[in-house]
PDB file of N, CA and C in Angstrom:
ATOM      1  N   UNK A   1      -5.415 -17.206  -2.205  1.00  0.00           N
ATOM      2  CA  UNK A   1      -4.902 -16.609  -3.409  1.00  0.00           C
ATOM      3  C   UNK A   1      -5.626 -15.292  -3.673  1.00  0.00           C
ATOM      4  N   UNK A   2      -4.926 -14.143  -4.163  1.00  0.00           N
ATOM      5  CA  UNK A   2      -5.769 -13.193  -4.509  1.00  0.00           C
ATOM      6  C   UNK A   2      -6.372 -13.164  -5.436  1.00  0.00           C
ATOM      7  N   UNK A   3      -7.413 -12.226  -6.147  1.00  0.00           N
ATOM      8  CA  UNK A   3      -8.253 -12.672  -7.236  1.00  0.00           C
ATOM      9  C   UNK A   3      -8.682 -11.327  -7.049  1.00  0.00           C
ATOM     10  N   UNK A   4      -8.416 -10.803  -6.448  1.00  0.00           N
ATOM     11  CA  UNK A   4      -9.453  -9.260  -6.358  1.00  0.00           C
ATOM     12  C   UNK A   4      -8.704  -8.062  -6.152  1.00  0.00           C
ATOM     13  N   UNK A   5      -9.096  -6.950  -6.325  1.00  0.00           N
ATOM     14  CA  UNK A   5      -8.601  -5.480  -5.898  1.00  0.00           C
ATOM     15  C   UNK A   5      -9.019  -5.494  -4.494  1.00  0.00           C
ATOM     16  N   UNK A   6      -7.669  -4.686  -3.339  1.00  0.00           N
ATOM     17  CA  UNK A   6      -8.214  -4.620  -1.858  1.00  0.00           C
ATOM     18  C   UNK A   6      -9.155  -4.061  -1.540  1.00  0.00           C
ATOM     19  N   UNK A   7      -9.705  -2.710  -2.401  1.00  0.00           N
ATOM     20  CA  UNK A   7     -10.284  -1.666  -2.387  1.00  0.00           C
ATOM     21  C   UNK A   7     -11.508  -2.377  -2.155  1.00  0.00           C
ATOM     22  N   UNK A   8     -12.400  -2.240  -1.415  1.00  0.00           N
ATOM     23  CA  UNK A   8     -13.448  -3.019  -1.226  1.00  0.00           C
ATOM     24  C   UNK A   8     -14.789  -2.155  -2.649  1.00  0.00           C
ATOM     25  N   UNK A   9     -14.386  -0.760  -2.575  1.00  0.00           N
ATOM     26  CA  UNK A   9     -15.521  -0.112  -3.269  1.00  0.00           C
ATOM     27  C   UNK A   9     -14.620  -0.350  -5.023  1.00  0.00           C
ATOM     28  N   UNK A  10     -13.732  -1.026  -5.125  1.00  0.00           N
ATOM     29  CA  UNK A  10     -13.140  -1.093  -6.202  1.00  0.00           C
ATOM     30  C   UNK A  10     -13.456  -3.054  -7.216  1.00  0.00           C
ATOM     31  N   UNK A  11     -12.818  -3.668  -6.169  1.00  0.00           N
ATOM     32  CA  UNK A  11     -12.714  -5.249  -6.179  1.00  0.00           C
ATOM     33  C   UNK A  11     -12.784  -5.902  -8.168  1.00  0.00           C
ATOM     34  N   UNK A  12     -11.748  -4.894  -8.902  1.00  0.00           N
ATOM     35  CA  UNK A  12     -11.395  -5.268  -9.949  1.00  0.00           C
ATOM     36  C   UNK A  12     -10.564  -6.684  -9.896  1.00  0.00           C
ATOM     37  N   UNK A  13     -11.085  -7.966 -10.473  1.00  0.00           N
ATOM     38  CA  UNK A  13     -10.149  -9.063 -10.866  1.00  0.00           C
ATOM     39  C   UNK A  13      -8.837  -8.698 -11.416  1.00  0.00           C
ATOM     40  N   UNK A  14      -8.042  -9.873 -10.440  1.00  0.00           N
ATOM     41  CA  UNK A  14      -6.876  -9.966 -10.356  1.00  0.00           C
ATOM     42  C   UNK A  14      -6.377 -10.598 -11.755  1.00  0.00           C
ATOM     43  N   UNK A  15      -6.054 -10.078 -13.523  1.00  0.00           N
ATOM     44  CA  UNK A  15      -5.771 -11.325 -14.512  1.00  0.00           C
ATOM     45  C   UNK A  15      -4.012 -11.205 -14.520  1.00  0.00           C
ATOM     46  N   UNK A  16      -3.649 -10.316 -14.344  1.00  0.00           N
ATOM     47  CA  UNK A  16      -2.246 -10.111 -14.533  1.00  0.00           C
ATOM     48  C   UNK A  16      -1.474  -9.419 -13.409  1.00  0.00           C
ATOM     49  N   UNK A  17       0.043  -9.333 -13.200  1.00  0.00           N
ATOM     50  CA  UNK A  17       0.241  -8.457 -12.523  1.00  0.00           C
ATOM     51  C   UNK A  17       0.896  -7.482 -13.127  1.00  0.00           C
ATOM     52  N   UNK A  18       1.214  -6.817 -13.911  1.00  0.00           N
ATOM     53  CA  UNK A  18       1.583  -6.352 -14.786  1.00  0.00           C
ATOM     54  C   UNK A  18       0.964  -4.507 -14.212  1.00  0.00           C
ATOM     55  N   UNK A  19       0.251  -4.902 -13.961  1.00  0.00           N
ATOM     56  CA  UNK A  19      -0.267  -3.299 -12.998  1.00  0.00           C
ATOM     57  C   UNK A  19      -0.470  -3.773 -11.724  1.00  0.00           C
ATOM     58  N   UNK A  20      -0.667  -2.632 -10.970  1.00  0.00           N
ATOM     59  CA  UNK A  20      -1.166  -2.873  -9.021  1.00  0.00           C
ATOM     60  C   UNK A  20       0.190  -2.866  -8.499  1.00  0.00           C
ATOM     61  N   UNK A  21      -0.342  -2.681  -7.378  1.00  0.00           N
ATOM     62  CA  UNK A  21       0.790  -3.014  -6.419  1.00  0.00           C
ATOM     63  C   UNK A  21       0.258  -4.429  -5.039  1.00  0.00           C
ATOM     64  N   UNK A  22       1.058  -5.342  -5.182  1.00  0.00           N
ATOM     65  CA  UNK A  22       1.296  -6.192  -4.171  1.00  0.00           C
ATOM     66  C   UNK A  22       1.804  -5.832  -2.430  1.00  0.00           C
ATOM     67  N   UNK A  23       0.767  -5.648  -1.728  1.00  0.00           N
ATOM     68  CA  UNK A  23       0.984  -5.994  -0.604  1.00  0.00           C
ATOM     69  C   UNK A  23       1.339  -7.162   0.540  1.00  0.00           C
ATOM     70  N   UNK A  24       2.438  -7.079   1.309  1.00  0.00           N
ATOM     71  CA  UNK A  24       2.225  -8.345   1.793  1.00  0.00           C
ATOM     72  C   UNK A  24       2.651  -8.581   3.633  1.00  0.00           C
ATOM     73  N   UNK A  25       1.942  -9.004   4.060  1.00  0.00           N
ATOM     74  CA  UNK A  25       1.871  -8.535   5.834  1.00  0.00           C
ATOM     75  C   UNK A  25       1.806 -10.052   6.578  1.00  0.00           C
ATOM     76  N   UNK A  26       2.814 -10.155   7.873  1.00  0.00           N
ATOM     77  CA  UNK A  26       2.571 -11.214   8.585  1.00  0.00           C
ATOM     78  C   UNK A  26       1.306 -11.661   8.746  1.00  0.00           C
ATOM     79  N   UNK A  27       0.696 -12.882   8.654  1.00  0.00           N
ATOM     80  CA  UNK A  27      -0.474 -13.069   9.082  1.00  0.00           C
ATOM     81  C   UNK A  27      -0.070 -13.457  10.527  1.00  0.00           C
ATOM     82  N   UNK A  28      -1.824 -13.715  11.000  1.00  0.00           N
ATOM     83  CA  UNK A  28      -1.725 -13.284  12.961  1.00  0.00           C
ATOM     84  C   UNK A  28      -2.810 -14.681  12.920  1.00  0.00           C
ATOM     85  N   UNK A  29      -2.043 -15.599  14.671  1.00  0.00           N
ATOM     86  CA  UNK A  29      -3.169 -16.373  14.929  1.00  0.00           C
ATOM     87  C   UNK A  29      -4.651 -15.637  15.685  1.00  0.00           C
ATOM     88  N   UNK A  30      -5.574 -15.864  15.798  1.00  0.00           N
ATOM     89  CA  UNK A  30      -6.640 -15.225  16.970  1.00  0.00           C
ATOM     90  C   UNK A  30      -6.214 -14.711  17.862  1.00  0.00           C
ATOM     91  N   UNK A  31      -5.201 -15.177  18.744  1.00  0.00           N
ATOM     92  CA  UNK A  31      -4.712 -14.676  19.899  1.00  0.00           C
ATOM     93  C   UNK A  31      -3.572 -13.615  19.426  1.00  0.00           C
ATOM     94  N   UNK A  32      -3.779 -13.097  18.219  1.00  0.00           N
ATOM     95  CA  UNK A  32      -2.640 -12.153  18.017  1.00  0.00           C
ATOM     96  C   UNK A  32      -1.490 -12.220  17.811  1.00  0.00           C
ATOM     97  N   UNK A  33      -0.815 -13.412  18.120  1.00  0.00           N
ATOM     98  CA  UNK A  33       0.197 -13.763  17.725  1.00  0.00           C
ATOM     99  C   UNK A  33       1.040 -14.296  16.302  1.00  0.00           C
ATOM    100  N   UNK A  34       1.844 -13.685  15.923  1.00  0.00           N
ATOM    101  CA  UNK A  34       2.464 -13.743  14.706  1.00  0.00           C
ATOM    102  C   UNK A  34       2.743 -15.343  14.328  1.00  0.00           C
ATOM    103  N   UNK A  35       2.278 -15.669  13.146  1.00  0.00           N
ATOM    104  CA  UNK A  35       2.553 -17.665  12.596  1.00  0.00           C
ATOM    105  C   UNK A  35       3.618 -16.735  11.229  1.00  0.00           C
ATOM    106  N   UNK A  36       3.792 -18.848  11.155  1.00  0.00           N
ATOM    107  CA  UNK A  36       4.478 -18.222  10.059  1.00  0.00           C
ATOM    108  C   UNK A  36       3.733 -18.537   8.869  1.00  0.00           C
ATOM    109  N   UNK A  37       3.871 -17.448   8.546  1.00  0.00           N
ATOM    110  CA  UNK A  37       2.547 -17.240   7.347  1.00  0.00           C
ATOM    111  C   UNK A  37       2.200 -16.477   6.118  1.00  0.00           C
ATOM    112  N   UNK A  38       2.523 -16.317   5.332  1.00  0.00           N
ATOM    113  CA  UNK A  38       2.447 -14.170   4.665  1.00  0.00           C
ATOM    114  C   UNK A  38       0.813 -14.081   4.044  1.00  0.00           C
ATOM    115  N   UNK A  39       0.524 -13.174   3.780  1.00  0.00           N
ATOM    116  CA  UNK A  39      -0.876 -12.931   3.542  1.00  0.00           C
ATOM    117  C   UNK A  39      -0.825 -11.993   2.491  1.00  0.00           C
ATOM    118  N   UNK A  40      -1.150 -12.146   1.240  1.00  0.00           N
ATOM    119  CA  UNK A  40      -1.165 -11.206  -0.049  1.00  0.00           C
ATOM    120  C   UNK A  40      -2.103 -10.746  -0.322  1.00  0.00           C
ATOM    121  N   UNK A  41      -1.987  -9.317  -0.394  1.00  0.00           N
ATOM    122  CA  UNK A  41      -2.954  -8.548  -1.023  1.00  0.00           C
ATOM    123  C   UNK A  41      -2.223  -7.594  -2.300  1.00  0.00           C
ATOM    124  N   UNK A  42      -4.119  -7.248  -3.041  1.00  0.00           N
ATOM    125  CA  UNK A  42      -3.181  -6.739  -4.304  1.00  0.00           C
ATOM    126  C   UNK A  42      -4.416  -5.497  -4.372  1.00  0.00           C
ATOM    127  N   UNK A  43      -3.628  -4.161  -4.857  1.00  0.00           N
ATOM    128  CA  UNK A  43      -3.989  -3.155  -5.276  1.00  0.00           C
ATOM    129  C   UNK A  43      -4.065  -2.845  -6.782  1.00  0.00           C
ATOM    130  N   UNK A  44      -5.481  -2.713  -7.962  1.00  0.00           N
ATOM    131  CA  UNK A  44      -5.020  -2.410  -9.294  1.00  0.00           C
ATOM    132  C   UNK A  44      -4.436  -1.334  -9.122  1.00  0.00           C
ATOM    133  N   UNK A  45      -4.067  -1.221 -10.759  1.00  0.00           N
ATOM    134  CA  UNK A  45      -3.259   0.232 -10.951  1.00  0.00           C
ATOM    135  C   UNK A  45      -4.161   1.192 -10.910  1.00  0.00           C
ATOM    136  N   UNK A  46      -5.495   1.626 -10.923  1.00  0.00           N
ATOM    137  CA  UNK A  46      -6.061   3.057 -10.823  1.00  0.00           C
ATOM    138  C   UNK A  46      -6.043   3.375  -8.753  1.00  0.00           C
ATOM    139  N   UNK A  47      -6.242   1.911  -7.931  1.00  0.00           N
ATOM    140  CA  UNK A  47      -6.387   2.308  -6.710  1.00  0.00           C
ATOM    141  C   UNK A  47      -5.103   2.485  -6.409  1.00  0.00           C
ATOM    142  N   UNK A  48      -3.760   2.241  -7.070  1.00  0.00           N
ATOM    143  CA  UNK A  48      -2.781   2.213  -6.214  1.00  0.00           C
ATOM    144  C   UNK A  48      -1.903   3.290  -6.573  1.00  0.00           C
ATOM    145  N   UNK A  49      -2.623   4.282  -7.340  1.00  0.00           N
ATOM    146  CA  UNK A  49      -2.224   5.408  -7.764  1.00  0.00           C
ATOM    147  C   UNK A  49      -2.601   6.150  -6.251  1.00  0.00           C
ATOM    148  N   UNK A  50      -3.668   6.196  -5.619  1.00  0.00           N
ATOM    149  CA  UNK A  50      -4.073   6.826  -4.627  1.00  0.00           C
ATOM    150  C   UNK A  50      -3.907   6.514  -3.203  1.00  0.00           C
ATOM    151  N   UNK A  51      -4.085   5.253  -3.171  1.00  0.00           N
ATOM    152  CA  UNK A  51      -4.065   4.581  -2.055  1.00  0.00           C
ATOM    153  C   UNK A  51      -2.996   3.581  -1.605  1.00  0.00           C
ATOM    154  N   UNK A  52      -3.090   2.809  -0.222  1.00  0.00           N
ATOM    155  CA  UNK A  52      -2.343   2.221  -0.110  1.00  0.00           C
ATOM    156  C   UNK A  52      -2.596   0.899   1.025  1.00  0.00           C
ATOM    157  N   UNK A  53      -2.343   0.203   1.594  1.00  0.00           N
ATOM    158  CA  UNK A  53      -2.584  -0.853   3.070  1.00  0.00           C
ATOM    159  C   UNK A  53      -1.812  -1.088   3.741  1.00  0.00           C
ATOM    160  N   UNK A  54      -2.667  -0.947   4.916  1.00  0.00           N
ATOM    161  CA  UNK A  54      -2.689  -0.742   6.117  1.00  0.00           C
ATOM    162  C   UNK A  54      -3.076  -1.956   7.019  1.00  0.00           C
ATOM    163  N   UNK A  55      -1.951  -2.640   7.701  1.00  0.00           N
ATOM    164  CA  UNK A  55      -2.431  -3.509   8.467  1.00  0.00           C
ATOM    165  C   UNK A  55      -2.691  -2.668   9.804  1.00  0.00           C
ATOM    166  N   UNK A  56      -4.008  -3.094   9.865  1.00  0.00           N
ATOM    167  CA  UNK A  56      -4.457  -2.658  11.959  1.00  0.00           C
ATOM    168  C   UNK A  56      -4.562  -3.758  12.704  1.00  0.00           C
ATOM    169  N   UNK A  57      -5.135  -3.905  14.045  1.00  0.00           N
ATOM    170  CA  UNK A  57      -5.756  -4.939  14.888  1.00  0.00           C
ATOM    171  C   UNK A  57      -6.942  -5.433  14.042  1.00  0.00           C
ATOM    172  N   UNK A  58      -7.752  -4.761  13.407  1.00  0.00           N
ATOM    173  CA  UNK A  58      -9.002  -5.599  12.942  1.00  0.00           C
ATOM    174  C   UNK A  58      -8.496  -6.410  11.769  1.00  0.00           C
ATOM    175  N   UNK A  59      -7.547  -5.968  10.795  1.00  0.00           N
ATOM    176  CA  UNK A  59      -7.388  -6.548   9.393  1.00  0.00           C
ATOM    177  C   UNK A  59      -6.649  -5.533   8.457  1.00  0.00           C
ATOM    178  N   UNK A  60      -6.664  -5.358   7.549  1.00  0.00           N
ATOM    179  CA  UNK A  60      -6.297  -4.336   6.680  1.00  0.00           C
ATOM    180  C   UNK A  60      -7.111  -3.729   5.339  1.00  0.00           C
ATOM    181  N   UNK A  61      -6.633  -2.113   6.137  1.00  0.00           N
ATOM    182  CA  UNK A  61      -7.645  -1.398   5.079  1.00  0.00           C
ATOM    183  C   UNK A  61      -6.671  -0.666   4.154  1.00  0.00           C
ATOM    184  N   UNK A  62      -7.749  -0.158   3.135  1.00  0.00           N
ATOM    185  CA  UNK A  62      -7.230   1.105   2.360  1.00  0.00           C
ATOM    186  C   UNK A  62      -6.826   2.307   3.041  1.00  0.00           C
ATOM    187  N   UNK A  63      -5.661   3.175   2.892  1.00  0.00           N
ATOM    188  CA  UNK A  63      -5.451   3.863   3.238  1.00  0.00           C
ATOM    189  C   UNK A  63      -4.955   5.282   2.137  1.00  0.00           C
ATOM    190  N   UNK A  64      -5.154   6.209   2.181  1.00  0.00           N
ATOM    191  CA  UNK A  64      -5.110   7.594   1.215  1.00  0.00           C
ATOM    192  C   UNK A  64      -3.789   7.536   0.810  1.00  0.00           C
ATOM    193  N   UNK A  65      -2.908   7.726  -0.117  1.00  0.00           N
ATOM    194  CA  UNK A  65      -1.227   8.240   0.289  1.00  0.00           C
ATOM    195  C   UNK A  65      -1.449   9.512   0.967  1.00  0.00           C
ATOM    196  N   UNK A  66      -0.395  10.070   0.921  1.00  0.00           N
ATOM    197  CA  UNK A  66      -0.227  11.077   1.668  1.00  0.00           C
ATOM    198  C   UNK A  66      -0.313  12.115   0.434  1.00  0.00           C
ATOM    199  N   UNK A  67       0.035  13.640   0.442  1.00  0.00           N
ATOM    200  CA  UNK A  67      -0.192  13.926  -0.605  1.00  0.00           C
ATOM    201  C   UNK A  67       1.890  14.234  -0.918  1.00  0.00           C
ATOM    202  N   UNK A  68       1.712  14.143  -2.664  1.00  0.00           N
ATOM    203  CA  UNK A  68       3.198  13.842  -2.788  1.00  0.00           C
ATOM    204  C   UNK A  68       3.954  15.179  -2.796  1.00  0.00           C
ATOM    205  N   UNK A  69       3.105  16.146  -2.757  1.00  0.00           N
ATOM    206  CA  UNK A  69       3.858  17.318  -3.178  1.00  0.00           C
ATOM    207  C   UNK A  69       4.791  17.906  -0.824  1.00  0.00           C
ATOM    208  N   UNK A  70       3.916  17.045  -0.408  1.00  0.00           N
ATOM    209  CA  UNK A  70       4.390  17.148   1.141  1.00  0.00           C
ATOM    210  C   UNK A  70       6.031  16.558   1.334  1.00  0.00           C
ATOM    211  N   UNK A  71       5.814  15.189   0.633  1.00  0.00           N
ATOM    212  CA  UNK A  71       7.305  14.521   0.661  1.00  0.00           C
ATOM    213  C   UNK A  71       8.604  14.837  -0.335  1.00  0.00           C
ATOM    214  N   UNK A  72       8.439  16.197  -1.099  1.00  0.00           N
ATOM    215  CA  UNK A  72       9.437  16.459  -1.589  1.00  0.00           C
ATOM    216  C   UNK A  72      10.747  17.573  -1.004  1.00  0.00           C
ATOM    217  N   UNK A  73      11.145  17.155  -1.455  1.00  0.00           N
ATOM    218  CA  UNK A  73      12.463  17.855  -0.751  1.00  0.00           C
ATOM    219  C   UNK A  73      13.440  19.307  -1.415  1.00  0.00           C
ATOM    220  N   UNK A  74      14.178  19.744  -0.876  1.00  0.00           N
ATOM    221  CA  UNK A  74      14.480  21.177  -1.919  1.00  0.00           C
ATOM    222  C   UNK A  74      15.862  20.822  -2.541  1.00  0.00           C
ATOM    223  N   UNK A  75      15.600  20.433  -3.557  1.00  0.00           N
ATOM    224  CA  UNK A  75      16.940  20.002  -3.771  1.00  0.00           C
ATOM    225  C   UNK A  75      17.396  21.002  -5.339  1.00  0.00           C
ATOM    226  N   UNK A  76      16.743  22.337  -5.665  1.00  0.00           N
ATOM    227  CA  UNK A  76      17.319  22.631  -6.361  1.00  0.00           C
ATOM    228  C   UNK A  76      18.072  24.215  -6.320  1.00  0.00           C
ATOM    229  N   UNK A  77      18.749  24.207  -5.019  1.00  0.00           N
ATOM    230  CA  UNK A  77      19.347  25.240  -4.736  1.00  0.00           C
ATOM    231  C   UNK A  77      21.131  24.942  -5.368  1.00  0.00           C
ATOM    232  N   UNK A  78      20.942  26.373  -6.173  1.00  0.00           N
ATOM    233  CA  UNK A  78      22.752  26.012  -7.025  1.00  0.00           C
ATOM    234  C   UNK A  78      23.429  26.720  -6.631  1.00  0.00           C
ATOM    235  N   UNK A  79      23.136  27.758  -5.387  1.00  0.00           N
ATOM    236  CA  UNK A  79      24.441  28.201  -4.788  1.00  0.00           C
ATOM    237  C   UNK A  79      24.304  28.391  -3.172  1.00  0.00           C
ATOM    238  N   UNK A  80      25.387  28.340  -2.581  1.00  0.00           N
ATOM    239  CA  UNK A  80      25.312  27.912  -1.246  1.00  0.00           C
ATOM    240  C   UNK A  80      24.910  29.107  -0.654  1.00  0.00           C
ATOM    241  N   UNK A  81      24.333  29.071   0.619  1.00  0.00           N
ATOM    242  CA  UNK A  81      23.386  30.508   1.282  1.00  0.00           C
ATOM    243  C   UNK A  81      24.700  30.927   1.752  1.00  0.00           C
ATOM    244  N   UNK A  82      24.540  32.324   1.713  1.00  0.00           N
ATOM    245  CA  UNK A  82      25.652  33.404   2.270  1.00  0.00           C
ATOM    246  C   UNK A  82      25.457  33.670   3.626  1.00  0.00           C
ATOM    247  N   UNK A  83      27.149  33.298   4.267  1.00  0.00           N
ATOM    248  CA  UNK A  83      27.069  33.254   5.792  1.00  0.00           C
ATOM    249  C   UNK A  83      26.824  34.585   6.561  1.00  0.00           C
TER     250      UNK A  83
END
């Protein structure tokens, strides 16, 4: 059960979910192989403003977002470019 923030330098108790974000990733036997299984993790709301998880081979870490101003798109052109 979770009970904690993933953030290891964070590890705010889990009382509500009402903030954070819920992660959730196949769990793996030793030999790597996928069971059936799910494995929950939870991000509060100040880490999950920034960050995010990452399943690897070792386990799963925190990971940065990306920054948001990269993933926007141009969407406010109001007249069409001249051929």
């Amino acid at each position: 059960m979770v009970k904690n923030c993933a953030n290891p330098k964070c590890a705010k108790p889990l009382h509500y979910l009402r903030e954070g974000r819920i992660f959730v990733f196949d769990a793996e036997s030793d030999s790597g192989k996928p069971i059936h299984r799910m494995e929950h993790y939870w991000l509060c709301g100040e880490c999950s403003k920034t960050m995010r998880l990452e399943k690897t081979g070792q386990g799963v870490r925190t990971v940065l977002k990306a920054s948001l101003s990269v993933h926007k798109t141009v969407g406010a052109i109001s007249q069409p470019l001249a051929s």
